[in-house]
Protein backbone atom coordinates (compact mmCIF):
# COMPACT_ATOMS: atom_id res chain seq x y z
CA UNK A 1 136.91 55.92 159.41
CA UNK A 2 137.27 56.06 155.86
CA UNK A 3 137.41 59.40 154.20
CA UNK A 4 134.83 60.48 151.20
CA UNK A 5 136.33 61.08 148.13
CA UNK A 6 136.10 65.17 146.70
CA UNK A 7 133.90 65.52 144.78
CA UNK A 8 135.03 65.38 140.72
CA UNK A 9 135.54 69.07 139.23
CA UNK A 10 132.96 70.21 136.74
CA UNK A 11 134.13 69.62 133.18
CA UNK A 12 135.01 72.95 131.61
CA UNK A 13 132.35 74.71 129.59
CA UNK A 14 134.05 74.82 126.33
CA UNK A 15 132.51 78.29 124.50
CA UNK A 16 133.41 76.68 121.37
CA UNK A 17 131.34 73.82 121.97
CA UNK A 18 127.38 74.38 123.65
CA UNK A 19 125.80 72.12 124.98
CA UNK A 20 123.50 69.88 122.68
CA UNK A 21 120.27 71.87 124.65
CA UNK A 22 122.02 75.30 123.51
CA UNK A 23 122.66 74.52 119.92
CA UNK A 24 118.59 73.77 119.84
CA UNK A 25 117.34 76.59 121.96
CA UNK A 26 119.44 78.59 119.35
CA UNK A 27 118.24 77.12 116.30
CA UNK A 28 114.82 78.25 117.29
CA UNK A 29 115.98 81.76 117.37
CA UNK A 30 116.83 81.99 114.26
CA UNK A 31 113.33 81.94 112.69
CA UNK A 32 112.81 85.25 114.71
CA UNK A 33 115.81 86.37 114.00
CA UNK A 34 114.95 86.72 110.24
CA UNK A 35 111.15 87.67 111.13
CA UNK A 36 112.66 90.49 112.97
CA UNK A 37 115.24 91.35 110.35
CA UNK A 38 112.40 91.22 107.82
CA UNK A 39 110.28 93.90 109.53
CA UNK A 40 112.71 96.00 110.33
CA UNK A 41 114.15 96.27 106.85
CA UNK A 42 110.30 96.98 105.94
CA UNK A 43 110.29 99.87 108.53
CA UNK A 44 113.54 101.20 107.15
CA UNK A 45 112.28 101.65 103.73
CA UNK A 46 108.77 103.02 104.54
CA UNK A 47 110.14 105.28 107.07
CA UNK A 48 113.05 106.55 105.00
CA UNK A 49 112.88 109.88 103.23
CA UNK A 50 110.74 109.61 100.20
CA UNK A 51 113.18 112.93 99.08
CA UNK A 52 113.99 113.29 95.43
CA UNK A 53 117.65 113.54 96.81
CA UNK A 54 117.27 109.87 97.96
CA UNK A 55 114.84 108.28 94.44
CA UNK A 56 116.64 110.29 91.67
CA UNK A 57 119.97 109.09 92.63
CA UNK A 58 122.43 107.17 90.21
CA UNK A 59 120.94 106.12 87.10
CA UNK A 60 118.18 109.25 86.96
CA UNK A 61 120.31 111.77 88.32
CA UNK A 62 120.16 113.91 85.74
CA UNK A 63 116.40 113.17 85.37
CA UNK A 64 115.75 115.44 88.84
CA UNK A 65 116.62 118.35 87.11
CA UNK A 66 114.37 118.89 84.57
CA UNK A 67 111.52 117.42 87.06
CA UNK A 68 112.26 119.20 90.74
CA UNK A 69 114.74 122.14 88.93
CA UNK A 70 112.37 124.31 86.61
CA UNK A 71 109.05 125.61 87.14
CA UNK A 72 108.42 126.45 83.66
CA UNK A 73 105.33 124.99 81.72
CA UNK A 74 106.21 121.95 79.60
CA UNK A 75 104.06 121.42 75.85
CA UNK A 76 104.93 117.93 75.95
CA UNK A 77 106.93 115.28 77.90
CA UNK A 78 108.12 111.75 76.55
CA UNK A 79 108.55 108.90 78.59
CA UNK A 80 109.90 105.38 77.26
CA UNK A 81 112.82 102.87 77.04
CA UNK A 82 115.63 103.42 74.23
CA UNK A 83 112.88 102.75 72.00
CA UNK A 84 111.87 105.96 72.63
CA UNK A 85 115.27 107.55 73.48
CA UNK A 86 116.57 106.85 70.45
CA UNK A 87 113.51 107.87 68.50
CA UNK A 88 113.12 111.20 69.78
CA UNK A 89 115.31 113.80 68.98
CA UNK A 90 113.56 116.76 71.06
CA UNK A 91 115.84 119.71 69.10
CA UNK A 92 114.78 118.18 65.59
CA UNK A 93 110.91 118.22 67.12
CA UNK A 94 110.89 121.87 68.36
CA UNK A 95 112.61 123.05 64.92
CA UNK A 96 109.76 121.51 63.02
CA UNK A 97 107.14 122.04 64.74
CA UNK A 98 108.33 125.65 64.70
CA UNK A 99 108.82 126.00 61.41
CA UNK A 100 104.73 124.41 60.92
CA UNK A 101 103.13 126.47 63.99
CA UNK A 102 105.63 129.87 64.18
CA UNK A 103 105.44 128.77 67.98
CA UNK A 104 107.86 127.36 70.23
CA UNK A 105 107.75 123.89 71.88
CA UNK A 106 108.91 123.33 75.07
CA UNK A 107 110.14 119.78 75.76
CA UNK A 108 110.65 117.42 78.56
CA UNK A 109 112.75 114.59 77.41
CA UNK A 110 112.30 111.34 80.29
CA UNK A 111 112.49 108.49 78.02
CA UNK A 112 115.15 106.06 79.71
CA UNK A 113 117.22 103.40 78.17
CA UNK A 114 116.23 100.45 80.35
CA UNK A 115 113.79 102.02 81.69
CA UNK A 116 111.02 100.48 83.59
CA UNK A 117 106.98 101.23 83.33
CA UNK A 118 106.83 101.25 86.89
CA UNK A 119 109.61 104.44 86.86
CA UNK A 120 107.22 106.62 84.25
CA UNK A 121 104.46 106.41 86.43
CA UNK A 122 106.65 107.87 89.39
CA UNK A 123 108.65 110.23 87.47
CA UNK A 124 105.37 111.66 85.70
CA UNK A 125 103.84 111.82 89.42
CA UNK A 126 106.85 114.14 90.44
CA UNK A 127 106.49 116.13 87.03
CA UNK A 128 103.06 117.02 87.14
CA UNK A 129 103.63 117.85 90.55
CA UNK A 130 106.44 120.11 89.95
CA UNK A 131 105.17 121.65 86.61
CA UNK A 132 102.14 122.03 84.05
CA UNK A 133 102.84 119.74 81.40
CA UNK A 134 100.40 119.73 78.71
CA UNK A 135 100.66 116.58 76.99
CA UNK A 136 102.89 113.33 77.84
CA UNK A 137 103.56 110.66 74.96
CA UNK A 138 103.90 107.02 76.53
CA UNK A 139 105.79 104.59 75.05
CA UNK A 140 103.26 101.20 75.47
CA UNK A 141 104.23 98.12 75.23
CA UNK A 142 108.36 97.77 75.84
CA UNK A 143 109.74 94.39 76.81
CA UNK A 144 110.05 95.36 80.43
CA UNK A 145 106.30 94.75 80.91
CA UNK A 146 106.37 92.55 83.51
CA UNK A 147 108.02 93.29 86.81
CA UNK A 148 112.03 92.22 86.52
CA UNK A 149 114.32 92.31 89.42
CA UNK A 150 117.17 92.73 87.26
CA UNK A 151 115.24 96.34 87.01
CA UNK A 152 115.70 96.87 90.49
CA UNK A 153 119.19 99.14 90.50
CA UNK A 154 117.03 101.40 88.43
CA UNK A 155 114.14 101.69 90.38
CA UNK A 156 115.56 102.10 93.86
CA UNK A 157 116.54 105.56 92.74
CA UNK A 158 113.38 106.71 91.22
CA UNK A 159 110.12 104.88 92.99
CA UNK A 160 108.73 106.08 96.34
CA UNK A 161 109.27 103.13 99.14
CA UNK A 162 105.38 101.89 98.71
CA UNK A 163 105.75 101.29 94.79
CA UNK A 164 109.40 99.81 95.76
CA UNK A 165 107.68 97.36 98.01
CA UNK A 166 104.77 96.54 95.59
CA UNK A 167 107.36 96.31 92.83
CA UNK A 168 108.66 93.18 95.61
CA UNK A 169 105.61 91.49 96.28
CA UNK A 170 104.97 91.04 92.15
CA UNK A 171 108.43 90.36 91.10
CA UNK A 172 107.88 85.97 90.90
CA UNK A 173 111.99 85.45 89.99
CA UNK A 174 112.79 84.85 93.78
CA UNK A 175 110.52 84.22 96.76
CA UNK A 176 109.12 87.18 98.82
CA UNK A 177 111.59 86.91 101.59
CA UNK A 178 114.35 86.99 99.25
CA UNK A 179 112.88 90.07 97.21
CA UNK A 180 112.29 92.36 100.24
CA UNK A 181 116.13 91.78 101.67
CA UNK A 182 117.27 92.26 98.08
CA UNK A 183 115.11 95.26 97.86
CA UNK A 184 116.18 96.64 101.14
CA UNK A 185 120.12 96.41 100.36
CA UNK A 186 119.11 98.05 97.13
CA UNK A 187 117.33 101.02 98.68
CA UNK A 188 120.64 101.29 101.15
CA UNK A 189 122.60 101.37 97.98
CA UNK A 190 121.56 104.62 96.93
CA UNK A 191 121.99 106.34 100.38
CA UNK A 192 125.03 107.67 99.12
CA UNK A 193 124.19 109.44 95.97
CA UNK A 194 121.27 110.21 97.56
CA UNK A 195 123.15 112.23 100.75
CA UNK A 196 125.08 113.75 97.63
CA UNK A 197 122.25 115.44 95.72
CA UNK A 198 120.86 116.78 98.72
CA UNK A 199 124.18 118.42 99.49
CA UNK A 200 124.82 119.61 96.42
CA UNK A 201 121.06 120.35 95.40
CA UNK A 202 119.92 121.49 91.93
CA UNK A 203 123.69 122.86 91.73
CA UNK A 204 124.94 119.16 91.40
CA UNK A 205 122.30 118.18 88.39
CA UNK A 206 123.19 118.04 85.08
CA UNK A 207 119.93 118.68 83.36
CA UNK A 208 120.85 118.40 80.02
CA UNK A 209 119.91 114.94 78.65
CA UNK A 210 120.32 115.77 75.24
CA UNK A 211 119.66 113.97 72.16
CA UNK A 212 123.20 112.56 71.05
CA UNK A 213 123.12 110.92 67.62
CA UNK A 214 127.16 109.87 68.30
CA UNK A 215 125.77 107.58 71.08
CA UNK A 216 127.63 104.16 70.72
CA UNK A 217 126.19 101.96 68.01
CA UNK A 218 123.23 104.40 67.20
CA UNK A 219 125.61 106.02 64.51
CA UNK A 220 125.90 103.22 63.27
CA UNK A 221 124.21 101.96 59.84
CA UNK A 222 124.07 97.72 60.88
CA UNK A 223 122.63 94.98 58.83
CA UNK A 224 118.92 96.51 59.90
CA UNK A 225 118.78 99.59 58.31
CA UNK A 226 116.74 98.27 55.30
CA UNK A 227 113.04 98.02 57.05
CA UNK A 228 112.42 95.28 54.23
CA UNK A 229 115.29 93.15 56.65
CA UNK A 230 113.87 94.53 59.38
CA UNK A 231 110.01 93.21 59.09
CA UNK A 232 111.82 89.72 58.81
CA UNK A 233 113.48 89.90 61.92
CA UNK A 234 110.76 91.27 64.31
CA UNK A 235 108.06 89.10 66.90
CA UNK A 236 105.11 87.38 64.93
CA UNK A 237 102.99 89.07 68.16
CA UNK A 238 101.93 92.47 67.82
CA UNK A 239 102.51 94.29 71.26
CA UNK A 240 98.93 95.00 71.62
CA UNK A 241 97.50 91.88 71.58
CA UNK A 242 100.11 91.28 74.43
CA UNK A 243 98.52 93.99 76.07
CA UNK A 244 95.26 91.97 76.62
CA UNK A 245 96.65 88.91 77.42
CA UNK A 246 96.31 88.51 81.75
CA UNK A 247 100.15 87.88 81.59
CA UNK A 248 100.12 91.52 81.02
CA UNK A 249 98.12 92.85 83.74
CA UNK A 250 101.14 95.20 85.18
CA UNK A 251 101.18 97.31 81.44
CA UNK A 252 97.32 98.01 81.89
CA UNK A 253 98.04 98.99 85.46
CA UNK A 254 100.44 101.38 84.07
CA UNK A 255 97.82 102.62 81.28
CA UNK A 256 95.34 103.40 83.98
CA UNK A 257 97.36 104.99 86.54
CA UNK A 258 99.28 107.22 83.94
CA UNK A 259 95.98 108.02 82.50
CA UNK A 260 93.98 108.86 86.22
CA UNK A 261 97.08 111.07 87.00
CA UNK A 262 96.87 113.17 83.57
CA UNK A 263 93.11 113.07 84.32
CA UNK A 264 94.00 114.68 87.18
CA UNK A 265 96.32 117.22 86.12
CA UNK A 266 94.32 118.76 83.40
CA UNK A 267 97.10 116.63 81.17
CA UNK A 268 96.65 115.14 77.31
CA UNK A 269 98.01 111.29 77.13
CA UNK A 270 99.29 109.54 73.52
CA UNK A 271 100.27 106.03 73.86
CA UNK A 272 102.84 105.48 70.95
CA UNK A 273 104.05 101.26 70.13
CA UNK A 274 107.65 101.53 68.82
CA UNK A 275 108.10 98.06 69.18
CA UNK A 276 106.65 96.95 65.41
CA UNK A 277 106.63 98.53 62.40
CA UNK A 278 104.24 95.86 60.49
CA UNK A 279 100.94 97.58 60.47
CA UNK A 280 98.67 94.88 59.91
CA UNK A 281 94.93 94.34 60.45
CA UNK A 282 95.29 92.26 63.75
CA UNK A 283 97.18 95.09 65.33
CA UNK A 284 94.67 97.74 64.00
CA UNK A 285 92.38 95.43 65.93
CA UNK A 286 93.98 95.48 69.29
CA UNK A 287 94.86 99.38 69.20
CA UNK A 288 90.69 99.73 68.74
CA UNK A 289 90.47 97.70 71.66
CA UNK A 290 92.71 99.87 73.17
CA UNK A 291 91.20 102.86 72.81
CA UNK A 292 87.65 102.04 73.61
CA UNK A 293 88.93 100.48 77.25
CA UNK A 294 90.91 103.16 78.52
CA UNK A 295 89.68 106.53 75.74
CA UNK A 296 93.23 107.23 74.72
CA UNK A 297 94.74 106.73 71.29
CA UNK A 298 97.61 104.08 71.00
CA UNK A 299 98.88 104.92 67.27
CA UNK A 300 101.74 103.70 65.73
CA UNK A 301 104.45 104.93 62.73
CA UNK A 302 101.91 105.59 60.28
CA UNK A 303 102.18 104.05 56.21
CA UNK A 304 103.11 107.25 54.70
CA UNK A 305 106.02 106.60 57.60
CA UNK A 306 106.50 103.32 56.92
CA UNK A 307 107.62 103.85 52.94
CA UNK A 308 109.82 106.89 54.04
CA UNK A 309 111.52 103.81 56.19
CA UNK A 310 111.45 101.73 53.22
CA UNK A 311 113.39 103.89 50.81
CA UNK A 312 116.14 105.76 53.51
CA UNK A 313 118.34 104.41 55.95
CA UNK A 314 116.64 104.72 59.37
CA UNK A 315 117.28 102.00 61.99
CA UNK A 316 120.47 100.89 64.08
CA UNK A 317 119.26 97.31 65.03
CA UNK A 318 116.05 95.67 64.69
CA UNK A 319 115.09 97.98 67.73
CA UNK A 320 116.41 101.35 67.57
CA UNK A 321 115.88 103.94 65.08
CA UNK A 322 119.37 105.73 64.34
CA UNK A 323 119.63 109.19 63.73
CA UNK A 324 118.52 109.11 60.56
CA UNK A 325 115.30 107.59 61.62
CA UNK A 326 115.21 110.37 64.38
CA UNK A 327 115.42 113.16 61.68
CA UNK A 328 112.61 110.92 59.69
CA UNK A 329 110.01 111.05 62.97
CA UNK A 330 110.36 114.19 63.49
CA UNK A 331 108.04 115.88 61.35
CA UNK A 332 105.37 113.06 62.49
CA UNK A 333 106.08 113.67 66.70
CA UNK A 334 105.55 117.34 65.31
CA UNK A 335 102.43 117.04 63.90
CA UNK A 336 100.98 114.71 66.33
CA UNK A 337 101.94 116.88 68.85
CA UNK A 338 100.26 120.08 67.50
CA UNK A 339 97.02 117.84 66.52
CA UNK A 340 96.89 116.99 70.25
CA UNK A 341 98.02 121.12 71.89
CA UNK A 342 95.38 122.36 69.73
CA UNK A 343 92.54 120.01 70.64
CA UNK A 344 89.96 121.48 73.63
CA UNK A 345 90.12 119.72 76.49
């Protein structure tokens, strides 16, 4: 009687190599996998403290003071890029406008180099939250007018998680997917400053972001500070015809939101363009325009301005006033400023 032969051992599972059937079954997990990821990153931001410890970490620090830090009434706010940063020299206003009125002028200073529209809006949410402000000067029209994700270290310490994720959705660099996980690591990023600031509170803020004509380059006098060189150099498109064009929609957004929330607030609104100095009829035509759509003034360095600029050193680059040019604005932010105080409302 013949024996049966044993059955042959199993081949060893080798971890290190699945089974064809387990490398597919796993494949299809991986579409859920990042589904899952996606909404939970989503959930992370939305539910994470919208605190001003966490948004005004980094980058606008310093900002949080003079927005969450003071109570006191403000006469007027700025808000801008270094357009705006460099052009205002808030110690050389107040002196002048003194000197004119016999009253004091209490500034806000939030004008950002590299700043982003989207930031003003949130940081002039918090301030007329926090304080009265009676007027707010806008810079219109910067460069950064359409969403840029190269914006994005700055805005994950300023914006509230629902403008962060709208921000996302409208930034067309990258796909969606790619945005939201990019947007999510950046919101992570400032955890830590943000865990820092709300240890240290209004005790760890600066609050001084003063005018500094010794800034880099600013002191500068460079191959622009003719404004005969100057109107050579600059765009052959005025700003606000830009600001019509549908490629633009996101700086109208901005107009109309920052307008609705001084609205709001009992709050004056000038738009100011810094980016052209060339005052010619077509722009004259688009500020109009301006104006009638939204009922705010969008003015611009004014002729009497525009010879000072042609007869004294004023600008750094073909952007940037120095601080010569700051002394030289002065008088006009003054003036401007008191026109717009001493209006009713």
């Amino acid at each position: 009687m013949s024996r049966k032969a044993p059955p042959s051992p199993a081949p060893d599972k080798d971890p290190a190599n699945p089974p064809e059937k387990s490398v597919r079954a796993s494949r299809r997990f991986y579409p859920f996998l990042a589904f899952g990821l996606i909404a939970a990153g989503l959930a992370a931001m939305v539910l994470m403290p919208d605190l001003s410890a966490f948004r005004y970490s980094s980058k606008y620090k310093d900002y949080a003071a003079s927005v969450f830090c003071d109570d006191r009434d403000v006469d007027v706010a700025f808000f801008g890029t270094s357009r705006m940063a460099r052009a205002v020299d808030a110690g050389e206003i107040a002196r002048v406008f003194e000197e004119h009125t016999g009253k004091p002028l209490s500034i806000v200073d939030l004008a950002k180099p590299g700043g982003s529209n989207f930031a003003w809006v949130q940081m002039l949410s918090d301030l007329l939250e926090h304080r009265r402000v009676k007027l707010i000067v806008v810079e219109m029209g910067n460069p950064r007018r359409q969403p840029q994700w190269k914006q994005l270290d700055k805005l994950s310490g300023v914006l509230k998680s629902p403008e962060l994720i709208d921000y996302a959705l409208n930034v067309e660099e990258n796909s969606v997917v790619e945005n939201l996980f990019s947007l999510f690591e950046a919101r992570l990023g400032s955890l830590e400053a943000g865990l820092g600031s709300l240890w240290l509170g209004c005790d760890g803020l600066n609050g001084n972001i003063a005018y500094d004509p010794t800034l880099g380059r600013y002191r500068q006098k460079g191959p622009f500070s003719n404004v005969d060189k100057l109107l050579a150099e600059l765009d052959t498109n005025p700003i606000n015809q830009n600001l019509f064009n549908p490629k633009y929609k996101f700086s109208l957004k901005v107009a109309k939101t920052i307008l609705a929330l001084a609205e709001e607030h009992g709050t004056k609104v000038i738009f100011v363009n810094l980016n052209s100095i060339d005052e010619d009829q077509l722009q004259q035509k688009h500020m109009t325009r301006f104006q009638e759509k939204y009922g705010a003034e969008l003015t611009a360095w004014p002729e009497a301005l525009m010879a000072l600029f042609r007869t004294e050193f004023s600008y750094a680059d073909r952007n940037h006033l120095d601080e010569d040019g700051a002394r030289l604005v002065a008088p006009w932010f003054a003036e401007k400023v008191d026109e717009y105080l001493s209006r009713g409302n």
